[in-house]
PDB file of N, CA and C in Angstrom:
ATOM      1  N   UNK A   1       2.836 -13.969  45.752  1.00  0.00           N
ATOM      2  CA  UNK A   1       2.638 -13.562  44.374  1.00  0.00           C
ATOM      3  C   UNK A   1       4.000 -13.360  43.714  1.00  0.00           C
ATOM      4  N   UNK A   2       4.332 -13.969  42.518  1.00  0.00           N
ATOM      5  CA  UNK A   2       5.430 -13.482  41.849  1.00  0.00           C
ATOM      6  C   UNK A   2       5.614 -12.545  41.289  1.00  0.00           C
ATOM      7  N   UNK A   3       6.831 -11.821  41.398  1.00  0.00           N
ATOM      8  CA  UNK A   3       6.856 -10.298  40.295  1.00  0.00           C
ATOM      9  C   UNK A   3       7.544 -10.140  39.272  1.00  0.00           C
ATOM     10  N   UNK A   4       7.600  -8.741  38.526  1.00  0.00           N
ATOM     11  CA  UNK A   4       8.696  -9.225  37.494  1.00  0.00           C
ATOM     12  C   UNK A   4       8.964  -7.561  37.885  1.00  0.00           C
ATOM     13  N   UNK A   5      10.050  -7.166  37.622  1.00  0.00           N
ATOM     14  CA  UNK A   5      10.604  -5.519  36.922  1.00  0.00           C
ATOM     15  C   UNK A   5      11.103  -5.412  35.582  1.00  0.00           C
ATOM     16  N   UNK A   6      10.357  -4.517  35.071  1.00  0.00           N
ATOM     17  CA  UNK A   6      10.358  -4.222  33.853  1.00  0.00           C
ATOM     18  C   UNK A   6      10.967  -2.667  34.349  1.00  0.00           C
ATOM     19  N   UNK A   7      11.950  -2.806  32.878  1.00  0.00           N
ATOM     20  CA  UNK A   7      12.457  -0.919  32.850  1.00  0.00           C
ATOM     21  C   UNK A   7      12.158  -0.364  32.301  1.00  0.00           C
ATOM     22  N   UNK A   8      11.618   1.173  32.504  1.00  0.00           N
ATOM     23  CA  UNK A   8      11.116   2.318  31.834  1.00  0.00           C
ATOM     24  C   UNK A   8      12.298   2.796  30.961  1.00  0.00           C
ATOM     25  N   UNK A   9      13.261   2.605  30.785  1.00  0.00           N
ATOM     26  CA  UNK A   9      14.489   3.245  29.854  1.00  0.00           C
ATOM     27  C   UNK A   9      14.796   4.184  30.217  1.00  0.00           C
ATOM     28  N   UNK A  10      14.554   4.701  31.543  1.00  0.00           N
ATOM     29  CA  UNK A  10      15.499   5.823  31.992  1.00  0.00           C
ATOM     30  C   UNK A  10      16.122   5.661  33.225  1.00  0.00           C
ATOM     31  N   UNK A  11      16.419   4.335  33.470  1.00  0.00           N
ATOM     32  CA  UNK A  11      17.467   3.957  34.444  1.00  0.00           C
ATOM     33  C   UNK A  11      16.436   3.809  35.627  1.00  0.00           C
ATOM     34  N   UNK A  12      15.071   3.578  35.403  1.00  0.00           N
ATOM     35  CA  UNK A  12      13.744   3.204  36.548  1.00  0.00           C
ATOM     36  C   UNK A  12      13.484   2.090  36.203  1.00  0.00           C
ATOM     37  N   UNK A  13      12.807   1.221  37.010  1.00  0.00           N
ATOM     38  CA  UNK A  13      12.030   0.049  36.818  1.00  0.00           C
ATOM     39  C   UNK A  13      10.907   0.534  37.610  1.00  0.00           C
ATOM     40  N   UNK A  14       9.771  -0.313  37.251  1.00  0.00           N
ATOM     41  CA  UNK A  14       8.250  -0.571  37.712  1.00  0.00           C
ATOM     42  C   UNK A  14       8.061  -1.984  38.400  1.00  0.00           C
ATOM     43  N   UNK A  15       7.652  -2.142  39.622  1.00  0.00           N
ATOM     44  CA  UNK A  15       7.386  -4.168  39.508  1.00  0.00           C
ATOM     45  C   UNK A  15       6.061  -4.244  39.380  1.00  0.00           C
ATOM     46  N   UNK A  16       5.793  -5.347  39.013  1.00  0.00           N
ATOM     47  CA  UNK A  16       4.525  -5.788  38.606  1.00  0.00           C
ATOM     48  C   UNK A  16       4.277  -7.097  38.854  1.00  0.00           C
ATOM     49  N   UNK A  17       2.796  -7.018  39.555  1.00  0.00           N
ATOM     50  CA  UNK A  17       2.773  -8.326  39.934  1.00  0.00           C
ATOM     51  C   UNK A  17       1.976  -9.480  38.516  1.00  0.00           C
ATOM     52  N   UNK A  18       2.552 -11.159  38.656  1.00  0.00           N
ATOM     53  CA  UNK A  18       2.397 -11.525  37.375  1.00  0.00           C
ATOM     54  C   UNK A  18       0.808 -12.392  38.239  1.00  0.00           C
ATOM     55  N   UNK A  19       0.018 -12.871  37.106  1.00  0.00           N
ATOM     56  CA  UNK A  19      -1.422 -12.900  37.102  1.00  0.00           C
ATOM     57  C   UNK A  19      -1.648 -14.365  35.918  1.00  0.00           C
ATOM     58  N   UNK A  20      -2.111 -14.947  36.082  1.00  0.00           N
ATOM     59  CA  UNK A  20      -3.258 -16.303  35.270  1.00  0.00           C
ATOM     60  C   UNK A  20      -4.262 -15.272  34.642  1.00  0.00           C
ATOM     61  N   UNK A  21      -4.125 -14.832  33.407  1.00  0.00           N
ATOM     62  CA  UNK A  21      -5.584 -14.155  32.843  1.00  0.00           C
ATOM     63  C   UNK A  21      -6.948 -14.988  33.116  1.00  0.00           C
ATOM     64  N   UNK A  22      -6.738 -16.179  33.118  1.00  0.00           N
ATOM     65  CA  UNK A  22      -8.326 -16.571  33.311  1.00  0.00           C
ATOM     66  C   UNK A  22      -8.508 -17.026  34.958  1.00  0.00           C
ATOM     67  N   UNK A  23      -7.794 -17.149  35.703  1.00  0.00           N
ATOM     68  CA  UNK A  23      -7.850 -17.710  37.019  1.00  0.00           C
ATOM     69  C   UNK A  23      -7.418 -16.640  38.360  1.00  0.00           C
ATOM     70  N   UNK A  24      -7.401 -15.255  37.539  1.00  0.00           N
ATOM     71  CA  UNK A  24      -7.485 -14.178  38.592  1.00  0.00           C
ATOM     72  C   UNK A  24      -8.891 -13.386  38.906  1.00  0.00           C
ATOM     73  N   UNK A  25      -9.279 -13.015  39.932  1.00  0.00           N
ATOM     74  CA  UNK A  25     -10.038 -12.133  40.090  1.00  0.00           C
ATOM     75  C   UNK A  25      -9.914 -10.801  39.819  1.00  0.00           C
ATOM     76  N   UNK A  26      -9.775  -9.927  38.959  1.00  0.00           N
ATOM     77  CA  UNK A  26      -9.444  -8.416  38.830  1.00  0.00           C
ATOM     78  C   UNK A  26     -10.109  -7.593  39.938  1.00  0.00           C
ATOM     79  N   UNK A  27      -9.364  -6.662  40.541  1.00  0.00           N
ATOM     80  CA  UNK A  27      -9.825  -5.982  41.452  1.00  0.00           C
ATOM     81  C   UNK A  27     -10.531  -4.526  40.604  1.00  0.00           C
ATOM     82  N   UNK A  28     -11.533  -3.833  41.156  1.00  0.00           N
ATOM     83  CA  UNK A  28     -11.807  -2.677  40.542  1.00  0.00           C
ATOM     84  C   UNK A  28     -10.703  -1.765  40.716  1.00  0.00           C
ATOM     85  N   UNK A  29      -9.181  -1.807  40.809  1.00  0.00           N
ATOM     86  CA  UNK A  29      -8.296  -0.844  40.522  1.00  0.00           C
ATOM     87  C   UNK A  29      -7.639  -0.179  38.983  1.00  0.00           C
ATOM     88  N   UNK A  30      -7.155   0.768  39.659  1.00  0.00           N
ATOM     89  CA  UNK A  30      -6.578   1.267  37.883  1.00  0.00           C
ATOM     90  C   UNK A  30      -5.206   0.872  37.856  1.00  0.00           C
ATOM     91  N   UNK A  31      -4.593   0.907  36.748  1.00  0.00           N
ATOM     92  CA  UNK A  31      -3.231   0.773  36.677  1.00  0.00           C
ATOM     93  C   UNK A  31      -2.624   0.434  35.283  1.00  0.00           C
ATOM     94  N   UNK A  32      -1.683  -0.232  35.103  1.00  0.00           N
ATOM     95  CA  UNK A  32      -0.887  -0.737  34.000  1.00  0.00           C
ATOM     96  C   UNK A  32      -0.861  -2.345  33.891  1.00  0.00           C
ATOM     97  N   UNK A  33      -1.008  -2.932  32.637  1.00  0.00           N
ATOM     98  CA  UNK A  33      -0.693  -4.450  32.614  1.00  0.00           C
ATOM     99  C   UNK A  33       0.027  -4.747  31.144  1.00  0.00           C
ATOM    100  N   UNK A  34       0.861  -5.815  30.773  1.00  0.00           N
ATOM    101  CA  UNK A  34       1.566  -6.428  29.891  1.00  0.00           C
ATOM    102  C   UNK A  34       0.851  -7.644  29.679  1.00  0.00           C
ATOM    103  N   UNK A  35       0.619  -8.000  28.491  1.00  0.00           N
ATOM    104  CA  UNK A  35       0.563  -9.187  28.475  1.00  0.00           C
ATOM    105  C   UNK A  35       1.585  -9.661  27.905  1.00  0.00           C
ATOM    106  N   UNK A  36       2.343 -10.835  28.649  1.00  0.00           N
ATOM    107  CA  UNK A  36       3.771 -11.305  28.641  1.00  0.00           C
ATOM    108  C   UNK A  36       3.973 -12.701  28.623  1.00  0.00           C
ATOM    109  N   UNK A  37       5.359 -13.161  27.593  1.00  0.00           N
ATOM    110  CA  UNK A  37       5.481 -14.191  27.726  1.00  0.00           C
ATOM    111  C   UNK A  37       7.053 -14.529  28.310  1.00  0.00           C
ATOM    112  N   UNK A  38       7.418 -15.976  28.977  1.00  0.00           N
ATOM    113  CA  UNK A  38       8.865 -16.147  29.685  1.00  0.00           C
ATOM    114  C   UNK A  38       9.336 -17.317  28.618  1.00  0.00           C
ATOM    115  N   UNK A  39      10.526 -17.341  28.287  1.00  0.00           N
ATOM    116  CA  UNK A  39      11.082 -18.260  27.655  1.00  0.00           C
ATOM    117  C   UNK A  39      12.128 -19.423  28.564  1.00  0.00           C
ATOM    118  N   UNK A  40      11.567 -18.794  30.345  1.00  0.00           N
ATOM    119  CA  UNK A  40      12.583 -19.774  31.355  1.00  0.00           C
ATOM    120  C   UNK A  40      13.320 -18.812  31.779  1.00  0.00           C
ATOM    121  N   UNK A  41      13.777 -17.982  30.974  1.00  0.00           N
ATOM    122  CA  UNK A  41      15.224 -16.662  31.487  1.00  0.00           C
ATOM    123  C   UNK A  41      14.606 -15.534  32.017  1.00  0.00           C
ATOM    124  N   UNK A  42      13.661 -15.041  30.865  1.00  0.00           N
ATOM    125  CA  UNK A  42      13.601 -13.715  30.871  1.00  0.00           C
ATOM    126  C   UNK A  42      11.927 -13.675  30.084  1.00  0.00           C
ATOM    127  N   UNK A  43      11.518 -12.596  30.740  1.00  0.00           N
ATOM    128  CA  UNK A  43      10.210 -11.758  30.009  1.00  0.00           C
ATOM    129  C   UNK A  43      10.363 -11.128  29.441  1.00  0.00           C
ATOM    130  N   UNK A  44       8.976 -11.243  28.393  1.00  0.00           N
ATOM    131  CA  UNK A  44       8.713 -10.356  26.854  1.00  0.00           C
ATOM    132  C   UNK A  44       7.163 -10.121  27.076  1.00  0.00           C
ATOM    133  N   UNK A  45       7.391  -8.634  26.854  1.00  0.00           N
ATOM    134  CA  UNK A  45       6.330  -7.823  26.673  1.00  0.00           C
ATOM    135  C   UNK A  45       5.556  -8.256  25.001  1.00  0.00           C
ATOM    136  N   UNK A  46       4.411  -8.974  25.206  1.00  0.00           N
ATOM    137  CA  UNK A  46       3.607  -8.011  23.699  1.00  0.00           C
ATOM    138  C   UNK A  46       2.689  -6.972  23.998  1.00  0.00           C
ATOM    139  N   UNK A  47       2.342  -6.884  25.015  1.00  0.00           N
ATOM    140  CA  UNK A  47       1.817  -5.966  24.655  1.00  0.00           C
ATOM    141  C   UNK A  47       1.028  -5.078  26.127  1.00  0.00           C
ATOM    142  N   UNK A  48       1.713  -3.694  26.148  1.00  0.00           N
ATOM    143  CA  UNK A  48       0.921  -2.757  27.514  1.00  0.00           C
ATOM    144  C   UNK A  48       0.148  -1.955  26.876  1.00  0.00           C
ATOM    145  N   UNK A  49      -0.220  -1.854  28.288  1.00  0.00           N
ATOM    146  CA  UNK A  49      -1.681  -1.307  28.386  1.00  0.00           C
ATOM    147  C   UNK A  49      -1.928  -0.398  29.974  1.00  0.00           C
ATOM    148  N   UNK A  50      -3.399  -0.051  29.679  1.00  0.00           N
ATOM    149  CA  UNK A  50      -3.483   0.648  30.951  1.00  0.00           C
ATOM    150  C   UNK A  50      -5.498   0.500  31.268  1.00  0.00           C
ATOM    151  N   UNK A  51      -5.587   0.523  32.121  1.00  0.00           N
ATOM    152  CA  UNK A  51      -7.008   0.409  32.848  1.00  0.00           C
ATOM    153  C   UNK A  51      -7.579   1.745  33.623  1.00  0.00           C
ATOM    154  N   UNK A  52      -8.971   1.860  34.048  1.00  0.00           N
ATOM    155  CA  UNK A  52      -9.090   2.503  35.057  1.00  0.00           C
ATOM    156  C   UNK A  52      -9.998   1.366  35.918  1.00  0.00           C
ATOM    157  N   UNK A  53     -10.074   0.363  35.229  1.00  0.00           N
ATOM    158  CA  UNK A  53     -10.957  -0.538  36.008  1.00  0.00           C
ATOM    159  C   UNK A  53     -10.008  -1.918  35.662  1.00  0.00           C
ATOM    160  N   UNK A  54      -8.931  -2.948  36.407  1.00  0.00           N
ATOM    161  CA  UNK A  54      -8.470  -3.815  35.784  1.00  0.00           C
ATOM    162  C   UNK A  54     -10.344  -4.804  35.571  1.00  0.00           C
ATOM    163  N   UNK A  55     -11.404  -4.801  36.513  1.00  0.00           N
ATOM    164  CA  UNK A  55     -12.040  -6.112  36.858  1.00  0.00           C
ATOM    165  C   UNK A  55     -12.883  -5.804  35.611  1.00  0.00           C
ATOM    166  N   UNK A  56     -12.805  -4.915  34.591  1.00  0.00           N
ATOM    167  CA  UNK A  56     -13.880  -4.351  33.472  1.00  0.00           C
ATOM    168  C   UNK A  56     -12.823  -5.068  32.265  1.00  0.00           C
ATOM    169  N   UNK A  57     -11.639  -4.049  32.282  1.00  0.00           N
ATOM    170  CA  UNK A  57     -11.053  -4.018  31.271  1.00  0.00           C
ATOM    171  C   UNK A  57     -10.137  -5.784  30.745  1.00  0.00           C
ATOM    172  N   UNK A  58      -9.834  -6.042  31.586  1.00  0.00           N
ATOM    173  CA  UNK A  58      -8.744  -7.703  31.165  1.00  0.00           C
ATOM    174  C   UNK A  58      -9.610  -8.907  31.141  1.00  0.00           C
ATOM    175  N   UNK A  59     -10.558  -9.151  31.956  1.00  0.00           N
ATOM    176  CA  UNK A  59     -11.470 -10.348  31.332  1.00  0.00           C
ATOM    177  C   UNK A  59     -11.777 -10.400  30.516  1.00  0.00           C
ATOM    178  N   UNK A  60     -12.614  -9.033  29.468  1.00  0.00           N
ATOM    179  CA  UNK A  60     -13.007  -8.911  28.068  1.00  0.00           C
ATOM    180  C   UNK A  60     -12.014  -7.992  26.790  1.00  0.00           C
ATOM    181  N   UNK A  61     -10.056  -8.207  27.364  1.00  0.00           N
ATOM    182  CA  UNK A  61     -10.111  -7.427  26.454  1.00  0.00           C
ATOM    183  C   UNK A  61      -9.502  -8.434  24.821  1.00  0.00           C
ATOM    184  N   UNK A  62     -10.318  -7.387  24.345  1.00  0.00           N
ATOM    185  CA  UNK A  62     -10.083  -7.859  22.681  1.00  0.00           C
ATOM    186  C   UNK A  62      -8.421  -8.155  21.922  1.00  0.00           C
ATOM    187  N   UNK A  63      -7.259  -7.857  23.001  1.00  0.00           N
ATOM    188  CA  UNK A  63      -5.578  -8.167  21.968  1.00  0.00           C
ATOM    189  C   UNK A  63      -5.658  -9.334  22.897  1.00  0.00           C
ATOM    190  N   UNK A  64      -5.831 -10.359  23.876  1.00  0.00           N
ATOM    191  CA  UNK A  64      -6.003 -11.382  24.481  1.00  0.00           C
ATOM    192  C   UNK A  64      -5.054 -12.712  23.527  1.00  0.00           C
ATOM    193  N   UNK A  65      -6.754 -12.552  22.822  1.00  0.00           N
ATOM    194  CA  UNK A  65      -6.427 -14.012  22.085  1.00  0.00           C
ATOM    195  C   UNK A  65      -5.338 -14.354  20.889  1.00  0.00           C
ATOM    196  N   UNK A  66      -5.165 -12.788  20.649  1.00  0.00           N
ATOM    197  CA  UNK A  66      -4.172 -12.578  19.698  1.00  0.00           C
ATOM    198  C   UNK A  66      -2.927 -12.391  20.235  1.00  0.00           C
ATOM    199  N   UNK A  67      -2.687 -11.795  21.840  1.00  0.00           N
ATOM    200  CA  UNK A  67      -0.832 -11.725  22.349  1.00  0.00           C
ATOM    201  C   UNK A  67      -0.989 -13.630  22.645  1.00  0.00           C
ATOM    202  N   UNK A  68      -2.062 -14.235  23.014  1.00  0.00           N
ATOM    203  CA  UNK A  68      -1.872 -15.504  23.546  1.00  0.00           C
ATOM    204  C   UNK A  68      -1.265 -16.272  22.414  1.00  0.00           C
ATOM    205  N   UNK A  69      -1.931 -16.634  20.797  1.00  0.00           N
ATOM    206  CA  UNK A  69      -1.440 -16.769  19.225  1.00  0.00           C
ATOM    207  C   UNK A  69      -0.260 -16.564  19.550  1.00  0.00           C
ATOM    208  N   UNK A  70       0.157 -15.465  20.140  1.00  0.00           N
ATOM    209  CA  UNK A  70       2.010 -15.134  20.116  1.00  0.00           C
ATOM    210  C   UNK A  70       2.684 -15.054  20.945  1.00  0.00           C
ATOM    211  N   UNK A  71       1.955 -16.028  22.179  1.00  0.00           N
ATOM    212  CA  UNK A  71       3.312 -16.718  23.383  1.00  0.00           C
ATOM    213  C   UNK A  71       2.634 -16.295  24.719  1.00  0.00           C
ATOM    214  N   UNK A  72       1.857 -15.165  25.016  1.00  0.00           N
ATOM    215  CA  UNK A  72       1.555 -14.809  26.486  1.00  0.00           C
ATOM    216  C   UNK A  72       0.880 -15.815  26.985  1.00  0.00           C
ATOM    217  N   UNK A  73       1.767 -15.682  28.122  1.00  0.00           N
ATOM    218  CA  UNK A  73       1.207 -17.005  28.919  1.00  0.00           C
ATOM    219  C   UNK A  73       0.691 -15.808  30.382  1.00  0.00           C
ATOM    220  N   UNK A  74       0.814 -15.129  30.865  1.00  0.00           N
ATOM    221  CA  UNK A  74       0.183 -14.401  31.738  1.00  0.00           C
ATOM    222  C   UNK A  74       0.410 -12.753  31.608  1.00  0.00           C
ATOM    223  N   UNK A  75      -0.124 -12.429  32.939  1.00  0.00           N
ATOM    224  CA  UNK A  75      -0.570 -10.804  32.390  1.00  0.00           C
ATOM    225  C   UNK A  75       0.094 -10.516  34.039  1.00  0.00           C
ATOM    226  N   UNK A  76       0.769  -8.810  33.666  1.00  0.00           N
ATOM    227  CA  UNK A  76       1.308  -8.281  34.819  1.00  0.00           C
ATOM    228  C   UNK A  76       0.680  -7.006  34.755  1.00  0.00           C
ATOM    229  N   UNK A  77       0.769  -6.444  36.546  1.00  0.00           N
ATOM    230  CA  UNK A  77      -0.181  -5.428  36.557  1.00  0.00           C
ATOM    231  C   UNK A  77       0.392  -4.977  37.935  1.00  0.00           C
ATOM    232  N   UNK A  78       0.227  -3.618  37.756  1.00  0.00           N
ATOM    233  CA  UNK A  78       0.191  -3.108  38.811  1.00  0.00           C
ATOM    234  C   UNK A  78      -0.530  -1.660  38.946  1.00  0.00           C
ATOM    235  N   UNK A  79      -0.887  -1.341  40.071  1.00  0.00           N
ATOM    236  CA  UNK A  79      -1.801  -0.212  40.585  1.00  0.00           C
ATOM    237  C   UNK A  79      -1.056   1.074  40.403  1.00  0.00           C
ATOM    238  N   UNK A  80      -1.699   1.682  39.569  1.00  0.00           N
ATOM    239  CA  UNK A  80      -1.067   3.153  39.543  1.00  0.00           C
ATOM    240  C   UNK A  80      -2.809   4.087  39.345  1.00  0.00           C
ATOM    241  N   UNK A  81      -2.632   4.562  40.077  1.00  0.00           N
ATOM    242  CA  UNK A  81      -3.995   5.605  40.305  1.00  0.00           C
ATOM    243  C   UNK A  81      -4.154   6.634  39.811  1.00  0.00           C
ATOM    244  N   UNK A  82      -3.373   7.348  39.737  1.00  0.00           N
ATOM    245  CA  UNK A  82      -3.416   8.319  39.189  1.00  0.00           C
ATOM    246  C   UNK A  82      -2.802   8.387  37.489  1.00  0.00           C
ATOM    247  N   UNK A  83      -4.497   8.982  36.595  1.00  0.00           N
ATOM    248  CA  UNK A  83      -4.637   8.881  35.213  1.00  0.00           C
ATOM    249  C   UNK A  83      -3.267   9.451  34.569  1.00  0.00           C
ATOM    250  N   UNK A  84      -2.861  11.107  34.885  1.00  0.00           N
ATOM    251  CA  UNK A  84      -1.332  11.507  34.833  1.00  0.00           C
ATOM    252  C   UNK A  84      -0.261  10.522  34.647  1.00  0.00           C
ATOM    253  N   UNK A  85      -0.039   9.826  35.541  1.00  0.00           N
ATOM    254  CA  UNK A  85       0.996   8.663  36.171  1.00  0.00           C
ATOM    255  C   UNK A  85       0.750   7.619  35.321  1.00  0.00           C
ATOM    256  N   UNK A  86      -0.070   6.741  35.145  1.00  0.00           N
ATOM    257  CA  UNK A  86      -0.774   6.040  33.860  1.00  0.00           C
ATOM    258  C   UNK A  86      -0.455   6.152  32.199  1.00  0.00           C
ATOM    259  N   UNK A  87      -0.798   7.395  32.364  1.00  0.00           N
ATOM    260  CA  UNK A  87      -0.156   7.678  30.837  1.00  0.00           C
ATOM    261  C   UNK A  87       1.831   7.802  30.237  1.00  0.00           C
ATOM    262  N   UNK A  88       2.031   8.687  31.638  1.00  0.00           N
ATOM    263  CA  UNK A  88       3.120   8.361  31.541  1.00  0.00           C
ATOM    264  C   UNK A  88       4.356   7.112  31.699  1.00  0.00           C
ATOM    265  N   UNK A  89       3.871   6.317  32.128  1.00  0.00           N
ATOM    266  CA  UNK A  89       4.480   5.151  32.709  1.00  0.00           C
ATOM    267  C   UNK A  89       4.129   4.284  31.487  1.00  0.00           C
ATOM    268  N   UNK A  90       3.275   4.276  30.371  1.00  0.00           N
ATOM    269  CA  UNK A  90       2.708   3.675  29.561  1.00  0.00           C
ATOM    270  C   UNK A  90       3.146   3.913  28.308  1.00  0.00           C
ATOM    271  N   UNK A  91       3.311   5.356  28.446  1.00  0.00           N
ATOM    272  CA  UNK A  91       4.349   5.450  26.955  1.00  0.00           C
ATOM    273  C   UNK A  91       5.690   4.939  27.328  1.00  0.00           C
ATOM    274  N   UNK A  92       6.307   5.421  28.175  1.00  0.00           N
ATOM    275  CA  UNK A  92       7.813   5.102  28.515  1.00  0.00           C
ATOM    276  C   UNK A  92       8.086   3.768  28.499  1.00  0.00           C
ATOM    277  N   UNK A  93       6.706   3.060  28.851  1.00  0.00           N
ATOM    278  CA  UNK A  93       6.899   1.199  28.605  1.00  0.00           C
ATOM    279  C   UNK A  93       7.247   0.671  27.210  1.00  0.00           C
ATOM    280  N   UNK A  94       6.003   1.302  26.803  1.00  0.00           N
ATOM    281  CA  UNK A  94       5.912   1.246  25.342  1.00  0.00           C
ATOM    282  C   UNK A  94       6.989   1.675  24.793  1.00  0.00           C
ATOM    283  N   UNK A  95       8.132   2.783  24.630  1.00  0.00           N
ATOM    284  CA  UNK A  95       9.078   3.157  24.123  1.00  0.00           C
ATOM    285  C   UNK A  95      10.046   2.583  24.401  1.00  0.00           C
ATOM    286  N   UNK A  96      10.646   2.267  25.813  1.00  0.00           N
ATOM    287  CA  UNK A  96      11.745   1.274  25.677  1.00  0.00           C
ATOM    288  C   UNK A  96      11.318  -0.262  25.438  1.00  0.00           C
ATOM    289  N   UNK A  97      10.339  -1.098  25.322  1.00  0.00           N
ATOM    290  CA  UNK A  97      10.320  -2.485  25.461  1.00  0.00           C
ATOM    291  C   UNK A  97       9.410  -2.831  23.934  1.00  0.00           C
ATOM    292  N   UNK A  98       9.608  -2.222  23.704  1.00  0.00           N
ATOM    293  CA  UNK A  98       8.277  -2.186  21.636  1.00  0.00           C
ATOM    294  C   UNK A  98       7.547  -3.346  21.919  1.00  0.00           C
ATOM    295  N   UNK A  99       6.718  -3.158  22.806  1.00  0.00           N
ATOM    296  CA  UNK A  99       5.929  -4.509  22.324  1.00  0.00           C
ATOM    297  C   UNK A  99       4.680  -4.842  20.877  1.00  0.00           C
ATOM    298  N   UNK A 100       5.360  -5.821  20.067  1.00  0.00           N
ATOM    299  CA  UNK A 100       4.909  -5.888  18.712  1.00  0.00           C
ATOM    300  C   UNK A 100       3.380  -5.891  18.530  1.00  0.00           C
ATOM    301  N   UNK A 101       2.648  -5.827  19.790  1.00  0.00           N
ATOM    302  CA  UNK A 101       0.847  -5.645  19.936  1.00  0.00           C
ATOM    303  C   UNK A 101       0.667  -4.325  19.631  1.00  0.00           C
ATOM    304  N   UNK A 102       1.425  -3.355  20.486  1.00  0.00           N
ATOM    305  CA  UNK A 102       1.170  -2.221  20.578  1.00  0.00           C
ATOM    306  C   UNK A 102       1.081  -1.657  19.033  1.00  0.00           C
ATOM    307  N   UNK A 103       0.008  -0.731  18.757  1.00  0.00           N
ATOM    308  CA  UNK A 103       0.086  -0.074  17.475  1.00  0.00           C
ATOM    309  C   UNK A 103       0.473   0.949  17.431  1.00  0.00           C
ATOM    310  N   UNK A 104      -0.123   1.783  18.454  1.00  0.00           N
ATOM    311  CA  UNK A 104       0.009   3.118  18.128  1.00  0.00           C
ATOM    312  C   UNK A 104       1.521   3.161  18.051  1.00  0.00           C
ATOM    313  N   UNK A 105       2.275   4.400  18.198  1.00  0.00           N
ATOM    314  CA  UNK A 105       3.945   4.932  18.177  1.00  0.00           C
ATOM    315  C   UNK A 105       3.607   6.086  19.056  1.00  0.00           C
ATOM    316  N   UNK A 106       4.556   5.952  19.966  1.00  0.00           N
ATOM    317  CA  UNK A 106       5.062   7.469  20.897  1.00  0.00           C
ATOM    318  C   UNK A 106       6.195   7.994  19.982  1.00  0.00           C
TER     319      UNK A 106
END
């Protein structure tokens, strides 16, 4: 499986494994995912997120067709279990890497 590390902006990274949105099986785990695009060099976030179910939440979710409109070519994810840990790892994504999907603001 290929990975990528993405940095939280406080001198941490996360890895994450990268995924085919339509040609993966989602496992019933929780965790964090990007949908991301590579230009050959380097990855770009449009847009994180977080699950408690990836096999519920990424087959049907609704910013899909719209990060795809704007370059994602696959989705990264990784298992974080605990809801606490989730949230936090999710803003801190969101705050250093702005991905232009994301609406809300931390």
């Amino acid at each position: 499986m290929d990975t990528c590390i993405w940095p939280l902006g406080n001198g941490e990274t996360l890895k994450f494994g990268i995924f085919d949105f339509y040609d993966t099986t989602w496992t019933h785990s929780a965790g964090l995912y990007i949908f991301a695009y590579n230009d050959g060099d380097h990855w770009y976030a449009l847009y994180v997120g977080q699950t408690n179910d990836f096999s519920l939440r990424i087959p049907h979710h609704e910013r899909w067709d719209e990060a795809r409109r704007n370059g994602a070519t696959a989705v990264h994810s990784v298992v974080v279990s605990q809801a606490a840990n989730r949230d936090r790892l999710e803003k801190m994504l969101i705050q250093h890497l702005h991905p232009p999907l994301n609406i809300q603001q931390y």
